[in-house]
N, C-alpha and C. Protein backbone atom coordinates (compact mmCIF):
# COMPACT_ATOMS: atom_id res chain seq x y z
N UNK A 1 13.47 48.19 -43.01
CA UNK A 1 13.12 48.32 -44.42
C UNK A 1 11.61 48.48 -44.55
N UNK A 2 11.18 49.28 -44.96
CA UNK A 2 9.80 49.63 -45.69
C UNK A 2 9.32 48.37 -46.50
N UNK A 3 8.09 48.22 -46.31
CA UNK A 3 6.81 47.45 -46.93
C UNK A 3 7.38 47.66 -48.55
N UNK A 4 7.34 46.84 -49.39
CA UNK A 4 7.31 47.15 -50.78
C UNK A 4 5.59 47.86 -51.25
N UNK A 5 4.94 47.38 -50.78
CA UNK A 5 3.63 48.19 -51.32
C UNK A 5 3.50 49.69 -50.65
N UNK A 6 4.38 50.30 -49.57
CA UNK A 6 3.99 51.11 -48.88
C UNK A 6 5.29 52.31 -49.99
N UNK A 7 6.43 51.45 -50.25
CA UNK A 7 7.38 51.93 -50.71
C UNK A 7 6.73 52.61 -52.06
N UNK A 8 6.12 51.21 -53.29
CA UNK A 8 5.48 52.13 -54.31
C UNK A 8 4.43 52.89 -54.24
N UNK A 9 3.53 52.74 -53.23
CA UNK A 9 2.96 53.68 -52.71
C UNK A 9 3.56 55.08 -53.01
N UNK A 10 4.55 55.54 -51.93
CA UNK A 10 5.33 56.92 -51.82
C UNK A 10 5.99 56.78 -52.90
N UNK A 11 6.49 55.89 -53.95
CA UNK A 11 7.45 56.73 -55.02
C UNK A 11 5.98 56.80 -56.39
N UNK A 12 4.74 56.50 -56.00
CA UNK A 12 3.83 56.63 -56.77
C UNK A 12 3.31 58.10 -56.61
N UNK A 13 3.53 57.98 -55.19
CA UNK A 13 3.40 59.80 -55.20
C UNK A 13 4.48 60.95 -55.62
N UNK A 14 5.36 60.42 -55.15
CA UNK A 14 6.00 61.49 -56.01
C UNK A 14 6.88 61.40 -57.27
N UNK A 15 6.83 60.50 -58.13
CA UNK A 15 6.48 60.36 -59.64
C UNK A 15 5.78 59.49 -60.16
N UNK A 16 4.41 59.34 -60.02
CA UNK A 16 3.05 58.82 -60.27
C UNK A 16 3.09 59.46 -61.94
N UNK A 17 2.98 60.70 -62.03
CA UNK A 17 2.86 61.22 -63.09
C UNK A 17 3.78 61.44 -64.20
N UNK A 18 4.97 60.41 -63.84
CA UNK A 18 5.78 60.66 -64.93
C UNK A 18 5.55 59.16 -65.65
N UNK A 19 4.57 58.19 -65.44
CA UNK A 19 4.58 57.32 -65.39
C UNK A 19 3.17 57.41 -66.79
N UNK A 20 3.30 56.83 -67.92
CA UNK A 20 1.89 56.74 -69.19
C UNK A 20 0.91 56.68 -67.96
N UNK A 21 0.10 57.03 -68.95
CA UNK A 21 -1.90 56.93 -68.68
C UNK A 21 -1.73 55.62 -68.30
N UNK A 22 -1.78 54.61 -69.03
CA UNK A 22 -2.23 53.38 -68.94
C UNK A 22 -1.66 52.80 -67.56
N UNK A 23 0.34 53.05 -67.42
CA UNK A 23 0.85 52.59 -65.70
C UNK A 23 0.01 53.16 -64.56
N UNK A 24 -0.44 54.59 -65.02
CA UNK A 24 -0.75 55.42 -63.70
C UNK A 24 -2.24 54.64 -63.37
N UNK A 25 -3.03 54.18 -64.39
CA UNK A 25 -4.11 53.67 -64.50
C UNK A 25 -4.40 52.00 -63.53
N UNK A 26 -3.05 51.09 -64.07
CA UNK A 26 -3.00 49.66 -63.40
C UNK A 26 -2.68 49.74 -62.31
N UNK A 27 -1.63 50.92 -61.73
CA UNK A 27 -0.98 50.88 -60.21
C UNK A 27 -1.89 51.46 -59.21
N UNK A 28 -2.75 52.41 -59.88
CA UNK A 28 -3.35 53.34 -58.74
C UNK A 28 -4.73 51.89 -58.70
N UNK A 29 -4.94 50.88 -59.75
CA UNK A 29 -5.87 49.85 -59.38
C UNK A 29 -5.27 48.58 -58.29
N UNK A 30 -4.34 48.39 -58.71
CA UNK A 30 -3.58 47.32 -57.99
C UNK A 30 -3.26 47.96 -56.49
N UNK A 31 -2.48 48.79 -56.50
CA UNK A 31 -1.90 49.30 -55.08
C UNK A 31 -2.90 50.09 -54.22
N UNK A 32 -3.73 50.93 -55.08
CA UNK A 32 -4.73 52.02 -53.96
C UNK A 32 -5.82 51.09 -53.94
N UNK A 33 -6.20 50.46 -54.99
CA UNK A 33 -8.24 50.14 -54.81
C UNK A 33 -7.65 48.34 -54.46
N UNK A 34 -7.01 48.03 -54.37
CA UNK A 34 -6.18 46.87 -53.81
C UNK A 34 -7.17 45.35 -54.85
N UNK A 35 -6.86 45.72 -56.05
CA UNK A 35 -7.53 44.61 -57.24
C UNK A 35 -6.55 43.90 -57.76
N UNK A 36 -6.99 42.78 -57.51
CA UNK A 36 -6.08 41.19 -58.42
C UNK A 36 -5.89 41.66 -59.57
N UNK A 37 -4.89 40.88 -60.01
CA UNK A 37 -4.42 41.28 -61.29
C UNK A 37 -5.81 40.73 -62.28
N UNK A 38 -6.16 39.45 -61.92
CA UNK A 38 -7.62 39.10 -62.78
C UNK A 38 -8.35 39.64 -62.76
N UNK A 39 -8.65 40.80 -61.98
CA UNK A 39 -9.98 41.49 -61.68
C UNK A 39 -9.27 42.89 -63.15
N UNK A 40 -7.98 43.51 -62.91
CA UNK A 40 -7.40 44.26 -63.19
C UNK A 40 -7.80 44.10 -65.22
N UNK A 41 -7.25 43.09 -65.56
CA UNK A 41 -6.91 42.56 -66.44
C UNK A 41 -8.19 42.36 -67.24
N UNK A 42 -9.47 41.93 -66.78
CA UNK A 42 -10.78 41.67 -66.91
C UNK A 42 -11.94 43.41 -67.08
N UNK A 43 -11.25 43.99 -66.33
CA UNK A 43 -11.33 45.63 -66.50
C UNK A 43 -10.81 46.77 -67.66
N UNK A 44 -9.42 45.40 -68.22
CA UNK A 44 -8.88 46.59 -69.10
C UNK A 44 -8.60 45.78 -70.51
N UNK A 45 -9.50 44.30 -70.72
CA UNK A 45 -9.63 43.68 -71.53
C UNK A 45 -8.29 43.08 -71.72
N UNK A 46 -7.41 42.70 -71.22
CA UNK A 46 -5.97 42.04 -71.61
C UNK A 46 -5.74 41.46 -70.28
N UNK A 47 -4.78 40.59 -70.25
CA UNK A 47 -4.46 39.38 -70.12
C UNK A 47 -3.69 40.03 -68.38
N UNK A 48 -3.75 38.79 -67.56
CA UNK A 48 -2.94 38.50 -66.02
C UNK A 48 -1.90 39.20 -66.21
N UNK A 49 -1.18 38.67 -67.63
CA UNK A 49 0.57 38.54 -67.61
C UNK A 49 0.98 39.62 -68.31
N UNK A 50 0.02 40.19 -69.06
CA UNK A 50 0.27 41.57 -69.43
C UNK A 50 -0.30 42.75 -68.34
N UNK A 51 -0.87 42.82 -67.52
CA UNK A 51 -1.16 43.53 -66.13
C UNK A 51 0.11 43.90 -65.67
N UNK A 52 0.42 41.71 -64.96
CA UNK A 52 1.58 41.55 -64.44
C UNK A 52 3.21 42.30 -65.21
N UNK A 53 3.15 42.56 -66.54
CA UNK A 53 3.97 42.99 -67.47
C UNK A 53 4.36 44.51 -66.93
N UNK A 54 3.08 44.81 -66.94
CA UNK A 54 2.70 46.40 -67.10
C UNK A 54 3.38 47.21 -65.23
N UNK A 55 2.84 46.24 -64.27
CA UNK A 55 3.01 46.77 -63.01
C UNK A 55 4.52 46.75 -63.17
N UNK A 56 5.27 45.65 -63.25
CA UNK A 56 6.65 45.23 -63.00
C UNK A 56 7.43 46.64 -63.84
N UNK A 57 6.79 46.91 -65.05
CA UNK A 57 7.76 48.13 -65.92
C UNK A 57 7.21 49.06 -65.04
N UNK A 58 6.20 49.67 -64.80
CA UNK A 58 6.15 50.46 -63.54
C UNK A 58 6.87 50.75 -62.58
N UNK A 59 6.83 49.53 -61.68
CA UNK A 59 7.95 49.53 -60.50
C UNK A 59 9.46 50.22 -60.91
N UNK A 60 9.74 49.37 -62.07
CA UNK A 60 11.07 49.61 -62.27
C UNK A 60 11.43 50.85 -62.31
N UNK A 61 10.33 51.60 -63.65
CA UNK A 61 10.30 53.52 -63.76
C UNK A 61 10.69 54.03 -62.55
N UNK A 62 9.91 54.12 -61.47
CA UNK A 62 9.67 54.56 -60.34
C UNK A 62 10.92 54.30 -59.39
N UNK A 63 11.44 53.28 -59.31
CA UNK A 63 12.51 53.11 -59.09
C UNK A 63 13.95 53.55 -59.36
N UNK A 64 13.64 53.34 -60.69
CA UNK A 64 14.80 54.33 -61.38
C UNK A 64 14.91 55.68 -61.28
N UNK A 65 13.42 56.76 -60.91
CA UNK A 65 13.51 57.95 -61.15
C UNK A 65 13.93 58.11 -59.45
N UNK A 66 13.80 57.35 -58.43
CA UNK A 66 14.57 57.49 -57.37
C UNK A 66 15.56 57.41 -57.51
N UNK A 67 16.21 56.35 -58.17
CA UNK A 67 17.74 56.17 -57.78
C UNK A 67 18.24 57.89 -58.40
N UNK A 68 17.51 58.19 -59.36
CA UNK A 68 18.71 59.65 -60.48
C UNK A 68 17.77 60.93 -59.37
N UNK A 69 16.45 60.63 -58.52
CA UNK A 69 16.21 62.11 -58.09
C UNK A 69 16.46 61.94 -56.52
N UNK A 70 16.31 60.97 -55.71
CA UNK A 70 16.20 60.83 -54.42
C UNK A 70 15.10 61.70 -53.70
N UNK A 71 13.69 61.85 -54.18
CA UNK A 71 13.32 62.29 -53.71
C UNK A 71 12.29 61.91 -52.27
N UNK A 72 12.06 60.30 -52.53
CA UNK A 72 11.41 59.76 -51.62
C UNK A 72 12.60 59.76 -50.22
N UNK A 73 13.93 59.46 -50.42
CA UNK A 73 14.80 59.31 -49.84
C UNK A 73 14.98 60.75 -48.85
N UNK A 74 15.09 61.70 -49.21
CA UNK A 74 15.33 63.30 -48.92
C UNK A 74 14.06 63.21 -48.03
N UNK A 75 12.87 62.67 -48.37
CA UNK A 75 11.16 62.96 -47.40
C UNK A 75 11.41 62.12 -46.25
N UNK A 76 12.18 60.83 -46.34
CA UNK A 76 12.24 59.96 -44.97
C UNK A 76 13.25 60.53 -44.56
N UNK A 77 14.25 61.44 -45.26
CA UNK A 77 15.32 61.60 -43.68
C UNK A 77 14.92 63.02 -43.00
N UNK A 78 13.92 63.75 -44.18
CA UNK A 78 13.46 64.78 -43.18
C UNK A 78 12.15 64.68 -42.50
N UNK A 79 11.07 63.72 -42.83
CA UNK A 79 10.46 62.88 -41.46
C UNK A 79 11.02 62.61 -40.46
N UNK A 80 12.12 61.67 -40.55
CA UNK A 80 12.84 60.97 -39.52
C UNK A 80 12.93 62.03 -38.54
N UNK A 81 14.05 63.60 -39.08
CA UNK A 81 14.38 64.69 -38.18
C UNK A 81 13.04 65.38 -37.85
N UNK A 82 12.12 65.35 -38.31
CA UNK A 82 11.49 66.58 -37.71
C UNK A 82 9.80 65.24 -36.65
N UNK A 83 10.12 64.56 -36.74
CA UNK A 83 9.72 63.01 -35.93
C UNK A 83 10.34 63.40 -34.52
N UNK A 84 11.62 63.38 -34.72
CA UNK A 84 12.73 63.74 -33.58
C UNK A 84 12.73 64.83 -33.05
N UNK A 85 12.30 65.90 -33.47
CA UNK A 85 11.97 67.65 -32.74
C UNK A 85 10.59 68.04 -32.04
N UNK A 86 9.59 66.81 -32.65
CA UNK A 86 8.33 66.77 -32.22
C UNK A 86 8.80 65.80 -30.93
N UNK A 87 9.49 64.70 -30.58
CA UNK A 87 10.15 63.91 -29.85
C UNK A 87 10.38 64.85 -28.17
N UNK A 88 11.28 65.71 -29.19
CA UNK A 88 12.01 66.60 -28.15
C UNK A 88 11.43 67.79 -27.57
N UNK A 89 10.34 68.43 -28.27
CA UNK A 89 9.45 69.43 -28.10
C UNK A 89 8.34 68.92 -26.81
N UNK A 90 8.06 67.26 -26.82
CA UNK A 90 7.27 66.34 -25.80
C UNK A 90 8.21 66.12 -24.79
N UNK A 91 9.16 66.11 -24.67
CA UNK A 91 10.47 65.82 -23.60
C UNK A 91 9.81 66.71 -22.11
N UNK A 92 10.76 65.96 -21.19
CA UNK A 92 10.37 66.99 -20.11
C UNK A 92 11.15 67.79 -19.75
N UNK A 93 12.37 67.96 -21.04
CA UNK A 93 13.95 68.39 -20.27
C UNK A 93 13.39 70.12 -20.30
N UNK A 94 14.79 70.80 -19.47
CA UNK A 94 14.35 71.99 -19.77
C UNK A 94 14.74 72.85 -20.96
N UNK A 95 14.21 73.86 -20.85
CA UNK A 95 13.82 74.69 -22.30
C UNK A 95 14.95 74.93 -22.99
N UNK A 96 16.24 75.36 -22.66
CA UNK A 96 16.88 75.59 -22.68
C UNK A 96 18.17 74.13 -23.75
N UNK A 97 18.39 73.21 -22.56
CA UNK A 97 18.37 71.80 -23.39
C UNK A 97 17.14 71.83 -24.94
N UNK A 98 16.40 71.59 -24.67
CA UNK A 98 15.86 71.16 -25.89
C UNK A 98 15.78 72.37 -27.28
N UNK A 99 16.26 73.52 -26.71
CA UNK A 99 16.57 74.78 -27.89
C UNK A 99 17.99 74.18 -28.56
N UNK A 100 18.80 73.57 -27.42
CA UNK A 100 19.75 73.14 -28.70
C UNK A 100 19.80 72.15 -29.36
N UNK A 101 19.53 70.89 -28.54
CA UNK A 101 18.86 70.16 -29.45
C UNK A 101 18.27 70.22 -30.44
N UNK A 102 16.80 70.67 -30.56
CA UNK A 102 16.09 71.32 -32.04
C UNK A 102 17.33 71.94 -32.97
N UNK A 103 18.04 73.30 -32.33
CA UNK A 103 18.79 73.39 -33.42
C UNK A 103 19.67 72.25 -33.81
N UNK A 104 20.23 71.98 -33.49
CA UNK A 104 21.20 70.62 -34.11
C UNK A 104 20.58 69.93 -35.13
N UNK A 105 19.10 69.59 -34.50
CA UNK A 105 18.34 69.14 -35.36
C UNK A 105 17.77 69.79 -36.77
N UNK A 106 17.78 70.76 -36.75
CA UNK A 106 17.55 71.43 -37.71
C UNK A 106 18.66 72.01 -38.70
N UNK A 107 20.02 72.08 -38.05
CA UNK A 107 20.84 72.19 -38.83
C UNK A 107 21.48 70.82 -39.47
N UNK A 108 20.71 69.71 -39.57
CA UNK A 108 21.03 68.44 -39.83
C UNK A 108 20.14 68.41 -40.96
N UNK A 109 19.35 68.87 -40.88
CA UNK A 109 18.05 69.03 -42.20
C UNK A 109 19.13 70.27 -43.22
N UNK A 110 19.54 71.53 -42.79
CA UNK A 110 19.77 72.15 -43.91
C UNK A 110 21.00 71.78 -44.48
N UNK A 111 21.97 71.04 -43.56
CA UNK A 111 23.40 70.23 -44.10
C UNK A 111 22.64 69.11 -45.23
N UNK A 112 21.33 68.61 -44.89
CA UNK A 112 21.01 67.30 -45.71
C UNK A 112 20.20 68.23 -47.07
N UNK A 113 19.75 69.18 -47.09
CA UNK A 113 18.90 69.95 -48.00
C UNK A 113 20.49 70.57 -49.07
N UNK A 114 21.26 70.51 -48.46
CA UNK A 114 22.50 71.44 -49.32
C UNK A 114 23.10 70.12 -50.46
N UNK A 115 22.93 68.92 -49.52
CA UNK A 115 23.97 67.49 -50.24
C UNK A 115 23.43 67.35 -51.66
């Protein structure tokens, strides 16, 4: 299982921007420039628990627009495969072996690109 900060991290990237001014504003402080919520809160004139308010409805957005788009999901399983072709491309087998391999591998990406 993935880091939770590494997780909103990547679903900050790829829907960061569907997220108000003000979320895109507290998360990219909290998670990228790595600031306490007091420091946060003291920056944007309102309160710990409204920060704390603000990140948590964040998370959730971001979360939710995974569960309906899968797009962070679709980037780790085609990392994972093409992790595995760079794997096999370093192998010492011969050329021949690892041409089918790769393909397999690659026809595992366009079976997963079709789902």
């Amino acid at each position: 299982m993935m880091p939770k900060v590494a997780r909103i991290a990547l679903l900050y990237d790829f829907y960061g921007k569907l997220l108000t001014d003000k979320q895109q504003n507290i998360i990219e402080l909290y998670y990228n420039q790595d600031l306490s919520l007091g420091e946060i809160a003291e920056e944007n004139g309102i309160s710990r628990q409204a920060i704390h308010d603000i990140i948590k409805r964040a998370e959730t957005t971001l979360e939710e627009y995974e569960e309906k788009l899968g797009m962070l999901k679709k980037y780790l399983v085609e990392k994972s495969v093409l992790d595995e072709i760079v794997d096999i491309l370093s192998s010492s087998q011969p050329c021949e072996v690892k041409l089918n391999r790769i393909k397999a591998k690659i026809n595992k990406l366009i079976r997963y690109s079709v789902e």
